[in-house]
C-alpha atoms as a PDB file:
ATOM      1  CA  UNK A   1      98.268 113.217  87.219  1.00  0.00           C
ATOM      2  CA  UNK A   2      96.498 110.354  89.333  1.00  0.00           C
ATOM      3  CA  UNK A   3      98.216 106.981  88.604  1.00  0.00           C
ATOM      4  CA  UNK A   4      96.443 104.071  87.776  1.00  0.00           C
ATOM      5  CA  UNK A   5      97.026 101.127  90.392  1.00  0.00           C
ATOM      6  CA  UNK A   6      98.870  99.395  87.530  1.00  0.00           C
ATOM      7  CA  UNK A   7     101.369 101.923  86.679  1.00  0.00           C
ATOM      8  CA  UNK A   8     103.228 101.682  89.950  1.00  0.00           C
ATOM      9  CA  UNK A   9     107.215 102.199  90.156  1.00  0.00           C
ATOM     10  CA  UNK A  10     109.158 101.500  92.967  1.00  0.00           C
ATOM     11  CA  UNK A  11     109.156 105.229  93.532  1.00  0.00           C
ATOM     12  CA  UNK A  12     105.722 105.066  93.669  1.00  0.00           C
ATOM     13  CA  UNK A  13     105.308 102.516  96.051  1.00  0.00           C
ATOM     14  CA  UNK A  14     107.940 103.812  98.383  1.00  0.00           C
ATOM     15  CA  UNK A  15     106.045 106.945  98.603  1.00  0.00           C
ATOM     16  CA  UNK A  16     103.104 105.174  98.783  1.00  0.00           C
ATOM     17  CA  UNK A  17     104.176 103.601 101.512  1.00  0.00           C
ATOM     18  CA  UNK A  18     105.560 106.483 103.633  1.00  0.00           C
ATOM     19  CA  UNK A  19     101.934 108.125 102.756  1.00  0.00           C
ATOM     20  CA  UNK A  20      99.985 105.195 104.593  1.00  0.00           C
ATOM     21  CA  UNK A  21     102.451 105.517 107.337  1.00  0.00           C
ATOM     22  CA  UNK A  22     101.696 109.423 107.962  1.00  0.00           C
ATOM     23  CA  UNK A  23      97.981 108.993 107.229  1.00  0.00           C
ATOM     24  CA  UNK A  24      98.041 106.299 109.795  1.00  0.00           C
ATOM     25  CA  UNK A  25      99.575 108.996 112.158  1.00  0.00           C
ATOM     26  CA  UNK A  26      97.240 111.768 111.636  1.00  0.00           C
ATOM     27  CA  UNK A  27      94.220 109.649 111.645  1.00  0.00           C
ATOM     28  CA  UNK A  28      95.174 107.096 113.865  1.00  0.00           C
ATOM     29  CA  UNK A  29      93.813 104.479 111.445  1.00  0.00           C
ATOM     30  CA  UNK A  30      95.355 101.754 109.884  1.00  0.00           C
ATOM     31  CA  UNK A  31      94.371 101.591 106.026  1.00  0.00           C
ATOM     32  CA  UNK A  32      96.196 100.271 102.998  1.00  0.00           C
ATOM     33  CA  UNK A  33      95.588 103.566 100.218  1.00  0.00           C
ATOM     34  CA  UNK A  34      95.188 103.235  96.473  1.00  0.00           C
ATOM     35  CA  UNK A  35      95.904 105.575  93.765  1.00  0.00           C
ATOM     36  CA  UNK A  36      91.932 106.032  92.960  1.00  0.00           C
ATOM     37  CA  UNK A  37      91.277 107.457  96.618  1.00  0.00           C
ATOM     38  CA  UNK A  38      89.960 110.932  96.911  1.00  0.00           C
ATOM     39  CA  UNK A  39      91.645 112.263  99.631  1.00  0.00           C
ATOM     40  CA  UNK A  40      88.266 114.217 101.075  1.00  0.00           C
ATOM     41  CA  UNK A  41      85.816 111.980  99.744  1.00  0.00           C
ATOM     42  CA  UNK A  42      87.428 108.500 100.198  1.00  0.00           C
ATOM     43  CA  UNK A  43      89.639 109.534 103.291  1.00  0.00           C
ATOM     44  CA  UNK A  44      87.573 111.792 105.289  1.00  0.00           C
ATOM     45  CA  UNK A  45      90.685 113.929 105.733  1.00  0.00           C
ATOM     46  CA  UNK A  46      89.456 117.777 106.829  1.00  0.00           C
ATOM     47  CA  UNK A  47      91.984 120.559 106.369  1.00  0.00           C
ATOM     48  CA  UNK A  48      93.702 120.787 109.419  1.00  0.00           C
ATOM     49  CA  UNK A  49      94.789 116.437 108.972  1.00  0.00           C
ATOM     50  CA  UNK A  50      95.691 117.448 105.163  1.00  0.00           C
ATOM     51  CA  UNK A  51      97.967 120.074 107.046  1.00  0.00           C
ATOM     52  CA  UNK A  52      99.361 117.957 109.554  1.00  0.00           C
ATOM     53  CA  UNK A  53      99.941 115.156 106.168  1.00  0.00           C
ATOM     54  CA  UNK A  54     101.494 117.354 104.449  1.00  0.00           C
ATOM     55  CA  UNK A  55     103.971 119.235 106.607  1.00  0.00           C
ATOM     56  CA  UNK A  56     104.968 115.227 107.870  1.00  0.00           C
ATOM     57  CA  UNK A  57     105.804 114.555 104.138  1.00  0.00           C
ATOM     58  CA  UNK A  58     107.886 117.795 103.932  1.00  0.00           C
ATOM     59  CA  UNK A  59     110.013 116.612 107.002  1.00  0.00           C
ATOM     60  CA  UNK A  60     109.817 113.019 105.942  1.00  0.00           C
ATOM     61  CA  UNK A  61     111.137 113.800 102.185  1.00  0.00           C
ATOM     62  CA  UNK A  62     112.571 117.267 102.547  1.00  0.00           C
ATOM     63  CA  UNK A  63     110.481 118.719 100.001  1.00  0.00           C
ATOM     64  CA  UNK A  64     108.134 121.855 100.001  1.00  0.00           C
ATOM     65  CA  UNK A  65     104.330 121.130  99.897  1.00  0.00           C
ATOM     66  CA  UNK A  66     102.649 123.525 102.051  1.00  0.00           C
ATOM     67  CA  UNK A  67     103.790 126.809  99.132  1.00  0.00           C
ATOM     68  CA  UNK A  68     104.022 124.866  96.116  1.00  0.00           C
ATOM     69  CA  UNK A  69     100.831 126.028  93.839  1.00  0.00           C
ATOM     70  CA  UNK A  70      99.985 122.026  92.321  1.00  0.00           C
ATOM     71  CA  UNK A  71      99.678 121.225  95.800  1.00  0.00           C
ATOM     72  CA  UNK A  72      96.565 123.010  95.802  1.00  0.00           C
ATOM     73  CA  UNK A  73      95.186 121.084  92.782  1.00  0.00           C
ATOM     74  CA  UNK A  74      95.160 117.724  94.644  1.00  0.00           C
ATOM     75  CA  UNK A  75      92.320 115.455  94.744  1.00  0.00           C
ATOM     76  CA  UNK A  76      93.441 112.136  94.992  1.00  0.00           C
ATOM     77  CA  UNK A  77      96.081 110.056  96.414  1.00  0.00           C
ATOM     78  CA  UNK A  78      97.199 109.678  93.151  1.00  0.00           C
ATOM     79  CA  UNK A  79      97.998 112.775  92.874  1.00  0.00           C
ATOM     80  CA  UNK A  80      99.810 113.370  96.045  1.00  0.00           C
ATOM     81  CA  UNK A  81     102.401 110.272  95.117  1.00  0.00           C
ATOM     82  CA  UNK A  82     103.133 112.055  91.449  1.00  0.00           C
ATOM     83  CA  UNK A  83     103.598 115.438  92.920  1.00  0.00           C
ATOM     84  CA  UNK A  84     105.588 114.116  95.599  1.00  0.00           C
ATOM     85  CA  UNK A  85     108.176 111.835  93.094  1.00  0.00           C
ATOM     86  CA  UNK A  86     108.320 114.813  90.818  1.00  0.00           C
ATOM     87  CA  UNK A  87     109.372 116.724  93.601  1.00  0.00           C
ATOM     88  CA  UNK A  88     111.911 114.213  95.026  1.00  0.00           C
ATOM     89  CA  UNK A  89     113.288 113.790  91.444  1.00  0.00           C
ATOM     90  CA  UNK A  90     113.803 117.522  91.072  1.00  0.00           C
ATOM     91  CA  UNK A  91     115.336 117.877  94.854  1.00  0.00           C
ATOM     92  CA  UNK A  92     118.045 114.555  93.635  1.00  0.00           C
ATOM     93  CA  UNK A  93     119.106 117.004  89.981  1.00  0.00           C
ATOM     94  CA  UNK A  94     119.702 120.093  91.799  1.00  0.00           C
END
Protein backbone atom coordinates (compact mmCIF):
# COMPACT_ATOMS: atom_id res chain seq x y z
CA UNK A 1 0.00 0.00 0.00
CA UNK A 2 2.98 2.57 0.58
CA UNK A 3 3.41 4.75 -2.57
CA UNK A 4 6.51 5.29 -4.12
CA UNK A 5 7.54 9.13 -4.18
CA UNK A 6 7.04 8.87 -7.95
CA UNK A 7 3.60 7.66 -8.12
CA UNK A 8 2.07 10.79 -6.67
CA UNK A 9 -1.56 12.09 -7.83
CA UNK A 10 -2.89 15.21 -7.01
CA UNK A 11 -4.95 13.33 -4.47
CA UNK A 12 -1.99 12.25 -3.08
CA UNK A 13 -0.33 15.32 -2.68
CA UNK A 14 -3.32 17.14 -1.33
CA UNK A 15 -3.45 14.68 1.38
CA UNK A 16 -0.03 14.80 1.68
CA UNK A 17 -0.15 18.07 2.29
CA UNK A 18 -2.95 18.31 4.90
CA UNK A 19 -0.79 15.35 6.68
CA UNK A 20 2.38 17.70 7.09
CA UNK A 21 0.05 20.34 8.24
CA UNK A 22 -1.47 18.11 11.23
CA UNK A 23 1.90 16.48 11.96
CA UNK A 24 3.24 19.95 12.22
CA UNK A 25 0.40 20.53 14.83
CA UNK A 26 0.86 17.60 16.99
CA UNK A 27 4.54 17.78 17.00
CA UNK A 28 5.07 21.25 16.73
CA UNK A 29 7.72 20.64 14.05
CA UNK A 30 7.97 21.78 10.75
CA UNK A 31 9.00 18.82 8.30
CA UNK A 32 8.30 18.18 4.65
CA UNK A 33 7.09 13.99 4.81
CA UNK A 34 7.73 11.42 2.11
CA UNK A 35 5.94 8.37 1.23
CA UNK A 36 9.04 6.05 2.52
CA UNK A 37 8.69 7.50 6.21
CA UNK A 38 7.89 5.10 8.94
CA UNK A 39 5.66 6.82 10.97
CA UNK A 40 7.37 5.38 14.48
CA UNK A 41 10.69 4.91 13.23
CA UNK A 42 11.23 7.94 10.91
CA UNK A 43 8.71 10.30 12.82
CA UNK A 44 9.14 9.56 16.37
CA UNK A 45 5.35 9.72 16.66
CA UNK A 46 4.24 7.69 20.15
CA UNK A 47 0.62 6.61 20.40
CA UNK A 48 -1.04 9.24 22.01
CA UNK A 49 0.44 11.98 18.76
CA UNK A 50 -0.74 9.03 16.26
CA UNK A 51 -4.14 9.60 18.19
CA UNK A 52 -4.23 13.16 18.21
CA UNK A 53 -3.08 12.71 13.95
CA UNK A 54 -5.52 10.74 13.36
CA UNK A 55 -8.69 12.03 14.98
CA UNK A 56 -7.38 15.73 13.18
CA UNK A 57 -7.59 13.83 9.80
CA UNK A 58 -11.09 12.48 10.67
CA UNK A 59 -12.33 16.15 11.32
CA UNK A 60 -10.16 17.52 8.58
CA UNK A 61 -11.57 14.90 5.82
CA UNK A 62 -14.68 13.57 7.49
CA UNK A 63 -13.64 10.13 7.35
CA UNK A 64 -13.39 7.35 10.10
CA UNK A 65 -9.81 6.31 11.14
CA UNK A 66 -9.78 5.73 14.73
CA UNK A 67 -12.44 2.11 14.07
CA UNK A 68 -11.47 1.27 10.71
CA UNK A 69 -9.36 -2.22 11.04
CA UNK A 70 -6.42 -1.16 8.00
CA UNK A 71 -5.84 1.65 10.15
CA UNK A 72 -4.21 -0.59 12.43
CA UNK A 73 -1.90 -2.04 9.72
CA UNK A 74 -0.10 1.30 9.13
CA UNK A 75 3.51 1.70 9.05
CA UNK A 76 4.38 4.31 6.87
CA UNK A 77 3.26 7.56 5.62
CA UNK A 78 2.64 5.92 2.63
CA UNK A 79 0.28 4.13 3.89
CA UNK A 80 -1.66 6.66 5.76
CA UNK A 81 -2.11 8.86 2.28
CA UNK A 82 -3.57 5.48 0.39
CA UNK A 83 -5.86 4.62 3.19
CA UNK A 84 -6.89 8.04 3.54
CA UNK A 85 -7.73 8.63 -0.59
CA UNK A 86 -9.40 5.28 -0.57
CA UNK A 87 -11.42 6.45 2.09
CA UNK A 88 -12.21 9.92 0.64
CA UNK A 89 -13.02 8.18 -2.71
CA UNK A 90 -15.48 5.84 -1.04
CA UNK A 91 -17.08 8.84 1.25
CA UNK A 92 -17.49 11.02 -2.62
CA UNK A 93 -19.60 7.36 -4.25
CA UNK A 94 -21.84 6.97 -1.42
Amino acid sequence: MTLPDSTRTSANTETLTALEEVYAQVKRVQRDLRPSDRIIQDLEIDSLATLEILLALEERFGVALVDNPKAATITTVGDLVGLLDELRADATTT
